[in-house]
Protein backbone atom coordinates (compact mmCIF):
# COMPACT_ATOMS: atom_id res chain seq x y z
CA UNK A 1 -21.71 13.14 1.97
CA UNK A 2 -22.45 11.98 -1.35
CA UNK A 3 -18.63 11.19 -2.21
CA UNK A 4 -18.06 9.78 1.14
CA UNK A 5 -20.79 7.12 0.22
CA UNK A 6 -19.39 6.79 -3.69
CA UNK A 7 -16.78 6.18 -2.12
CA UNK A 8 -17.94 3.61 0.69
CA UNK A 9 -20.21 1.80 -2.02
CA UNK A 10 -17.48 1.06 -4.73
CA UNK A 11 -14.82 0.22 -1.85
CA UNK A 12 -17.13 -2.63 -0.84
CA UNK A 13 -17.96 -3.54 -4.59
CA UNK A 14 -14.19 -3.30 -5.21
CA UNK A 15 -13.49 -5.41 -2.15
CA UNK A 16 -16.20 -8.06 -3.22
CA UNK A 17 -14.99 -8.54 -6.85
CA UNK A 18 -10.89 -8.42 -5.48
CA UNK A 19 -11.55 -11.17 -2.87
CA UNK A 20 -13.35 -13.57 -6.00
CA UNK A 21 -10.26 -12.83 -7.85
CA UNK A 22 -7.96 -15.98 -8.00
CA UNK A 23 -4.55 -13.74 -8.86
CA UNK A 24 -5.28 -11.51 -5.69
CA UNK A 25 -6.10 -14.19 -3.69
CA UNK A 26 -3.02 -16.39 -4.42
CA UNK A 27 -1.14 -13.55 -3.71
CA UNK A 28 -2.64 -12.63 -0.48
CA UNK A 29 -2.08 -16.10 0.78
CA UNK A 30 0.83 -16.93 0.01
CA UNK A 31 2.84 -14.18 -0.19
CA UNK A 32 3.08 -13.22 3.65
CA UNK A 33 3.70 -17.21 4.62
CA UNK A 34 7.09 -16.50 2.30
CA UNK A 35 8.30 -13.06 3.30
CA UNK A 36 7.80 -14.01 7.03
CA UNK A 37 9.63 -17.24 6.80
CA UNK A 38 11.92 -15.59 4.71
CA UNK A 39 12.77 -13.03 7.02
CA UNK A 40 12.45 -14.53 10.09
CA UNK A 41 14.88 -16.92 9.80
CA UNK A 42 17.22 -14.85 8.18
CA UNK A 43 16.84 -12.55 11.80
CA UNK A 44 16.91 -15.62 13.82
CA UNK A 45 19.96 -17.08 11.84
CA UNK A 46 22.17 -13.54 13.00
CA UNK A 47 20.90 -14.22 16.10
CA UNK A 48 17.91 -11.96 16.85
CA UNK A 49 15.73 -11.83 19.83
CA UNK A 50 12.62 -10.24 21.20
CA UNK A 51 11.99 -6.64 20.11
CA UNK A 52 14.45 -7.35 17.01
CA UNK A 53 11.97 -9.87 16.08
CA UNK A 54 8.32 -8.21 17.28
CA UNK A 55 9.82 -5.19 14.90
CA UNK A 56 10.97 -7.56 11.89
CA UNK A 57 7.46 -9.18 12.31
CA UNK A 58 5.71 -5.39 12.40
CA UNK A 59 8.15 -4.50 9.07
CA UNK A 60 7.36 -8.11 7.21
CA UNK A 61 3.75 -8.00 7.87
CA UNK A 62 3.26 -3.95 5.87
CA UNK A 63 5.07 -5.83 3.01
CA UNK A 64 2.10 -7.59 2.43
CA UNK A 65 0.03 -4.42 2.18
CA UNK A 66 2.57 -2.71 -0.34
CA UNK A 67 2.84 -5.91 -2.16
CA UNK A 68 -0.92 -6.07 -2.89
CA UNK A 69 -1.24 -2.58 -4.24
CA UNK A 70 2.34 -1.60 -5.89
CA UNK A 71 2.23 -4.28 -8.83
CA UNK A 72 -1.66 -4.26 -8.80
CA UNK A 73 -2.15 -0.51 -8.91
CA UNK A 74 -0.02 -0.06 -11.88
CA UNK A 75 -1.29 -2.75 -13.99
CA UNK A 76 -5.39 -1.23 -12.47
CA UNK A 77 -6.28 1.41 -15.50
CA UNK A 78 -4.71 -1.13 -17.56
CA UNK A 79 -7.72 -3.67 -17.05
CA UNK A 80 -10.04 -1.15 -16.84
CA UNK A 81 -9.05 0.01 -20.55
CA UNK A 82 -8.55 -3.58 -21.78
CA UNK A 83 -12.23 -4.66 -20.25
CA UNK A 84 -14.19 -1.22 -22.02
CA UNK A 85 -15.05 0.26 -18.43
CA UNK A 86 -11.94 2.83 -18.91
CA UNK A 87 -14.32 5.38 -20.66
CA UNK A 88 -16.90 4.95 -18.09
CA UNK A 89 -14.88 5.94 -15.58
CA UNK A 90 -13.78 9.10 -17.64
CA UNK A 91 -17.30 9.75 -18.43
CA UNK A 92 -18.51 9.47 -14.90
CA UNK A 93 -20.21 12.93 -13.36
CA UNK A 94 -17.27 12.64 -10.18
CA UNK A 95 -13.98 13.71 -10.47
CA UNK A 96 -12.06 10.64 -12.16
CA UNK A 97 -9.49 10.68 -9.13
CA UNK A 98 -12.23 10.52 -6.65
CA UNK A 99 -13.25 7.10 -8.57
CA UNK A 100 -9.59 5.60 -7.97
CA UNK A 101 -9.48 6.18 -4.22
CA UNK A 102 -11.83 2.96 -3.89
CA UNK A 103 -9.90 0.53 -6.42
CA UNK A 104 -7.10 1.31 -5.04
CA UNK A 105 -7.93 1.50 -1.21
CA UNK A 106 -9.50 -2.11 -1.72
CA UNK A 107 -6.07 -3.43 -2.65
CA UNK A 108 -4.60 -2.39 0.38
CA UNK A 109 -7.60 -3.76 2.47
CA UNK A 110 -6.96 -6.84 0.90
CA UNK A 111 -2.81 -6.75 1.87
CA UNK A 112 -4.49 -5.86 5.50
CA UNK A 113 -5.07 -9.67 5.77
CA UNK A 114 -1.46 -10.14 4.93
CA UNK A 115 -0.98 -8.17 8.09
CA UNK A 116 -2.56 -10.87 10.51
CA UNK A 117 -1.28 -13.65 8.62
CA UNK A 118 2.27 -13.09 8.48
CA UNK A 119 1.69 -11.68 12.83
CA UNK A 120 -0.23 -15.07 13.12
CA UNK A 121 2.55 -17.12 11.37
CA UNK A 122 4.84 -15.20 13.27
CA UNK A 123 3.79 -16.50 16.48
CA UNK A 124 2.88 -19.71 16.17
CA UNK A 125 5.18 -21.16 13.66
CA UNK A 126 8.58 -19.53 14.79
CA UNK A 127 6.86 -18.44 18.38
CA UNK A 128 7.58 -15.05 18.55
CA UNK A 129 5.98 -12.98 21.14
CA UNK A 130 3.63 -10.77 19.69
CA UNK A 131 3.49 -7.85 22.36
CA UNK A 132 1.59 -4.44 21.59
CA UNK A 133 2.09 -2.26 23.97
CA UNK A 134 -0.77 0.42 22.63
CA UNK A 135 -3.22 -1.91 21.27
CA UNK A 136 -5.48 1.62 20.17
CA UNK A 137 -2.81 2.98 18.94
CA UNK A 138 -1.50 0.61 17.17
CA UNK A 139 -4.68 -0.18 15.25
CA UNK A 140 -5.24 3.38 14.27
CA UNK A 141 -1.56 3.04 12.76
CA UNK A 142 -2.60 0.03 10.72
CA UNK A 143 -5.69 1.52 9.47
CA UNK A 144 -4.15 5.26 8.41
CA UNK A 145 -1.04 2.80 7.15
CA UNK A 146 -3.54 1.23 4.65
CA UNK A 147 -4.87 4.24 3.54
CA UNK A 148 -1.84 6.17 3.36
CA UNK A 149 -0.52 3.21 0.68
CA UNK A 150 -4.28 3.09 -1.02
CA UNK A 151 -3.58 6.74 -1.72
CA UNK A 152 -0.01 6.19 -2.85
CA UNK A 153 -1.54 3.07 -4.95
CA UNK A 154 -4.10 5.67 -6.95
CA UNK A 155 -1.18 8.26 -7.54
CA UNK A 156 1.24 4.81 -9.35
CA UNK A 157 -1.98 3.80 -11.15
CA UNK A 158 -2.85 7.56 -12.23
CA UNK A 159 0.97 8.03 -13.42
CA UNK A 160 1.53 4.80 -15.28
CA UNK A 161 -1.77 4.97 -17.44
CA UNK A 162 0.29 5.76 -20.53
CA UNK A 163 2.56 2.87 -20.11
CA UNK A 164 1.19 -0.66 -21.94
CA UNK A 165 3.64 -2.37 -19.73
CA UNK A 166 2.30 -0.79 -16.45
CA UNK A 167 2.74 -4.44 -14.50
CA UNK A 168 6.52 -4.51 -14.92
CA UNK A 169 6.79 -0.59 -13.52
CA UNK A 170 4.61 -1.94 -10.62
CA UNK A 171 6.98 -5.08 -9.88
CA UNK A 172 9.87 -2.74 -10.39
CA UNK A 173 9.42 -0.38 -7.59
CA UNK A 174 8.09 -3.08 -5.10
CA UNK A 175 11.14 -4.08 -3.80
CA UNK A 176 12.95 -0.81 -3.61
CA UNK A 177 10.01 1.09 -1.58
CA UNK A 178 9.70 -1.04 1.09
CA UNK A 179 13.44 -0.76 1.21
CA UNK A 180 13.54 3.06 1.29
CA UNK A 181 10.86 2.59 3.70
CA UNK A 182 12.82 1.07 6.40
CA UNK A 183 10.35 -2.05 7.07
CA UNK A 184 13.64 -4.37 7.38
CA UNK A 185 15.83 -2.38 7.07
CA UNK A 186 16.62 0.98 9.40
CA UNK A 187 16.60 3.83 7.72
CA UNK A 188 19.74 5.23 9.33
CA UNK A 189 21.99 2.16 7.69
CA UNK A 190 20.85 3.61 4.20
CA UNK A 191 23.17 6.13 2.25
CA UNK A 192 22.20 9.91 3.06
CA UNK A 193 20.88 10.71 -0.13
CA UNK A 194 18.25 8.23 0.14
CA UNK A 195 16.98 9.04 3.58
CA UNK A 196 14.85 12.27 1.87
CA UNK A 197 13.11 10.05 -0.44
CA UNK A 198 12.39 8.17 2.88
CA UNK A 199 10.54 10.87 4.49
CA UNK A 200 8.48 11.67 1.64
CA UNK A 201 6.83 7.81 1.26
CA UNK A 202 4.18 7.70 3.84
CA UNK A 203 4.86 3.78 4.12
CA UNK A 204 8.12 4.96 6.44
CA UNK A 205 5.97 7.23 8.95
CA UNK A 206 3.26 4.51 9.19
CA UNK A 207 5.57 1.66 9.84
CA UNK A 208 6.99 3.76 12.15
CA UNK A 209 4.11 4.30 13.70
CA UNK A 210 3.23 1.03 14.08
CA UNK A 211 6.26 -0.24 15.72
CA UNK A 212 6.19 2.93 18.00
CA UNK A 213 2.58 1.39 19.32
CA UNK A 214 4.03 -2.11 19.98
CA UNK A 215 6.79 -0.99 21.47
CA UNK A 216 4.74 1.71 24.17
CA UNK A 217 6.11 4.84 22.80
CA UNK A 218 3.79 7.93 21.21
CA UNK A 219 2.87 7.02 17.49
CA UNK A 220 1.02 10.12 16.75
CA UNK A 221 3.68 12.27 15.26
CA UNK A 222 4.27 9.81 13.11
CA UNK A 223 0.89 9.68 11.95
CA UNK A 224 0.76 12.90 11.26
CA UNK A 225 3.49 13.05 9.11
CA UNK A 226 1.81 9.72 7.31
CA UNK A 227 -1.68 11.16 6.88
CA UNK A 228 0.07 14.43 5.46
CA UNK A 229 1.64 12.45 2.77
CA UNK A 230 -1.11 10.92 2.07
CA UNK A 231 -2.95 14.06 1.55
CA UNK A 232 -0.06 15.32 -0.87
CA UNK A 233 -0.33 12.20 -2.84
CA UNK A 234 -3.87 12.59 -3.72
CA UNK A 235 -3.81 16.50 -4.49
CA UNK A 236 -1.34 15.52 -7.01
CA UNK A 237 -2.88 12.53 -8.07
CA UNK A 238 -6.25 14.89 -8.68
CA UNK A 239 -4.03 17.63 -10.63
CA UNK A 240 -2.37 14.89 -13.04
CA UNK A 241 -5.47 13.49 -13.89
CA UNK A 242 -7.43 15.57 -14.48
CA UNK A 243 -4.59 16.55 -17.21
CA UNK A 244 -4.55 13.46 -18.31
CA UNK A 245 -8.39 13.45 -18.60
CA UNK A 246 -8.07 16.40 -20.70
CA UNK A 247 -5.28 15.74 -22.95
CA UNK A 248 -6.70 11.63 -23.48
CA UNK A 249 -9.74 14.17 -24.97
CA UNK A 250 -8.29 16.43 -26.93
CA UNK A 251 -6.27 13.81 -28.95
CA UNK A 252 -8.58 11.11 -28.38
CA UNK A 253 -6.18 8.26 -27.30
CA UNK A 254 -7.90 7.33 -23.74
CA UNK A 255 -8.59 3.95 -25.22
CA UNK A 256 -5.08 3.71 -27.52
CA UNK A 257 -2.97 5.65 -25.37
């Protein structure tokens, strides 16, 4: 119960600070107003309709979600080590992973709003029909699809600590995930060699899910396979950590590394 509430406390504390911050805010605002014009015009322009659109509106609006946390989450430990909190967070008596899972579950809170947005703008600027079929279900899909890239987020922030230039290997593999991921694009029109890296990014199975919901049909194996990932990214984002932890002390370069 005690981590439950660390983590609870520093979510909202990480939530507070992140929606003061004039970078993430920006971002969250204008960002889904430009992918969803963006993409829905380029769908209307080949002459899409209905459930081509509600499922290019359910892909553009989890961009904004990934987009908050991918270039964020690498650049995270970065701040913390250029502000002096870094060490604290080494320091602290909870497993240093378990202190990530709120900074980074914030961020994708945050891209949550980039969710409604870009369904708002979707509707009443290009008058889309926004339809869910399984309102419940498709709610639980959002919420286990923003955890699910809150726990990808700590595992890109964990593995690009050693990297000064963290930012740019954040804005690097923005584009190319929510390609693998099939949010505009289906995964079946991608080669065959990408289509395992596919499976193994929760993003796909939670997108998935979502449009499952909107469209009526059962979203729950795909949330399965989404939470699963999800798990698998933070047992290895627990195991390189604490190695980094430990080798950061043993040759003293947390702060230089």
């Amino acid at each position: 119960m005690r981590s439950v509430r660390l983590v609870a406390v520093a979510w909202s504390l990480q939530l507070k600070m992140r929606s003061r911050s004039a970078f993430d805010g920006l971002l969250s605002l204008l960002w889904p107003a430009f992918f969803a014009t963006t993409i829905f015009m380029m769908f209307r322009q080949g002459g899409a309709s209905g459930p081509a659109l509600l499922s290019a509106a359910v892909g553009s609006s989890a961009m904004g979600i990934w987009s908050a946390v991918s270039t964020t989450a690498a650049f995270a430990l970065q701040m913390e080590r250029r502000q002096g909190t870094l060490e604290l967070f080494v320091l602290a008596p909870q497993p240093f992973a378990l202190l990530l899972v709120p900074l980074t579950l914030s961020m994708a809170t945050i891209g949550a709003y980039s969710m409604v947005a870009t369904l708002l703008w979707g509707r009443f600027a290009f008058g889309i029909h926004i339809s869910i079929a399984d309102p419940l279900g498709f709610v639980v899909a959002v919420v286990v699809t923003v955890f699910a890239i809150g726990m990808l987020g700590m595992l890109i922030a964990i593995s690009s600590i050693r990297y000064r230039s963290a930012w740019a290997l954040g804005s690097a593999i923005e584009m190319p995930v929510w390609l693998i991921c099939g949010f505009l694009v289906a995964i079946d029109d991608l080669p065959a060699w990408v289509r395992p890296l596919s499976a193994v990014l929760a993003p796909t199975w939670g997108v998935s899910a979502m449009r499952a919901a909107a469209a009526g049909h059962s979203p729950w194996a795909d949330l399965g396979r989404c939470v699963l990932a999800a798990a698998a990214y933070g047992a290895i984002a627990t195991v390189v950590s604490r190695w980094m932890v430990r080798s950061a002390r043993a040759h003293a370069t947390l702060a230089l590394s």
